[in-house]
Protein backbone atom coordinates (compact mmCIF):
# COMPACT_ATOMS: atom_id res chain seq x y z
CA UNK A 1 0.00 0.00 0.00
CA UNK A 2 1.08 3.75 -0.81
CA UNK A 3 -0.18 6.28 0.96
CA UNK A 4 0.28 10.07 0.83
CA UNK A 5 -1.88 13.23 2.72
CA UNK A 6 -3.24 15.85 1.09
CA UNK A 7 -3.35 19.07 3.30
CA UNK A 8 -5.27 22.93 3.16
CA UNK A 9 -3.79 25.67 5.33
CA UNK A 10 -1.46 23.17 7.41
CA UNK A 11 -4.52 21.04 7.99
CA UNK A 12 -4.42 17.02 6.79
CA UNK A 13 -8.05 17.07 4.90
CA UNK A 14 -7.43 13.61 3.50
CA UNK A 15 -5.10 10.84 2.58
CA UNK A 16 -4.75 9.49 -1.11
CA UNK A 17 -3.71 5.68 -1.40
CA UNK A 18 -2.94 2.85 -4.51
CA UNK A 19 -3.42 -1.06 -2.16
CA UNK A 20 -1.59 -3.39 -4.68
CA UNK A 21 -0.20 -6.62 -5.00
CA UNK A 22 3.83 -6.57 -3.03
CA UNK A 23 5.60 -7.24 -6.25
CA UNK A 24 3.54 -3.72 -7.74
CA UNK A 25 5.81 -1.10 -9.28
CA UNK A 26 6.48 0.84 -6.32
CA UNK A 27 8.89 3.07 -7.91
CA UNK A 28 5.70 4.34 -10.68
CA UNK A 29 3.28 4.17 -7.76
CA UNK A 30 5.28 6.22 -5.36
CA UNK A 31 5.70 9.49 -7.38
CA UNK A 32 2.13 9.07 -8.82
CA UNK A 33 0.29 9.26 -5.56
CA UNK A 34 2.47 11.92 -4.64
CA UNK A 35 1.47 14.50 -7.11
CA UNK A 36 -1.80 12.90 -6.63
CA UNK A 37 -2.28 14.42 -3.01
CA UNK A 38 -0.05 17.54 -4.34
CA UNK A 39 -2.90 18.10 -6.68
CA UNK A 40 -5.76 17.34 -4.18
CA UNK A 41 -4.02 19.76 -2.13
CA UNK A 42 -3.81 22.72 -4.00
CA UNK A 43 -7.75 22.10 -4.91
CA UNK A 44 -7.98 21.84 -1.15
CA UNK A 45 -6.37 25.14 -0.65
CA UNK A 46 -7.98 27.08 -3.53
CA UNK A 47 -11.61 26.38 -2.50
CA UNK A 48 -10.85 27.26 1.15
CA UNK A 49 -9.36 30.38 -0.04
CA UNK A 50 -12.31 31.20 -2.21
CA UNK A 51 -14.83 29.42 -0.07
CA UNK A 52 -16.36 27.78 -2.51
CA UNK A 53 -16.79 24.94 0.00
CA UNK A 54 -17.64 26.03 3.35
CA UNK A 55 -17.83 22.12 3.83
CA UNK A 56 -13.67 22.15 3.89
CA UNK A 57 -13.73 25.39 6.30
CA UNK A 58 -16.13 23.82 8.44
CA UNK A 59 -13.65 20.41 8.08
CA UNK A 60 -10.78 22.10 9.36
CA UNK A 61 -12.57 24.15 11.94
CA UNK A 62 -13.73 21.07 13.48
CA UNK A 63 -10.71 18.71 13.18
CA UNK A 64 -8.63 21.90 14.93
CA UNK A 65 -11.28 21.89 18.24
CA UNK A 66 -11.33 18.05 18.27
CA UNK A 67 -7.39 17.94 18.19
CA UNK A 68 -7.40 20.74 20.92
CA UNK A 69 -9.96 18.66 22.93
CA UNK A 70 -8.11 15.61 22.37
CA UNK A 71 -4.93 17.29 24.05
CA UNK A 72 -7.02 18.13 27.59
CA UNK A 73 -8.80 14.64 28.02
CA UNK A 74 -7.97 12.73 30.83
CA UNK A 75 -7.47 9.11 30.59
CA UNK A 76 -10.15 7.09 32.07
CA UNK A 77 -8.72 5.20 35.36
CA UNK A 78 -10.84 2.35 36.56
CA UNK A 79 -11.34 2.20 40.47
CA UNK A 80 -9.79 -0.76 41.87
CA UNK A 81 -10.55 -2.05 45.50
């Protein structure tokens, strides 16, 4: 499997990916997916800058408060007695 994100404004908004068989050609795959997600990106970034999608502001907006929630939960301890 290759994988490569695709990002808007320093936000991941996705991840691009080719699942093959192990003997695939890795070394055609790899660059393709690559300017794959550059592509994707740059889409990513022009509609947020144009807001053409609110759906990708709206995205980002919530993966930000769910990463800066995710950094104050506590881990749940289980009484033991």
């Amino acid at each position: 499997m290759v994988t490569a994100p695709y990002s808007a404004d320093n936000e991941v908004v996705g991840v691009i990916g080719v699942i093959g068989p192990t003997r695939m050609a890795y070394e055609r795959v790899i660059p393709i997916v690559d300017v794959t997600a550059k592509i994707l990106g740059a889409r990513a970034r022009a509609a947020l800058n144009s807001r053409r999608s609110p759906l990708i502001a709206e995205h980002i907006r919530l993966r930000h408060q769910v990463a800066q929630a995710s950094c104050h939960v506590q881990p749940h301890r289980s009484a033991t007695h």
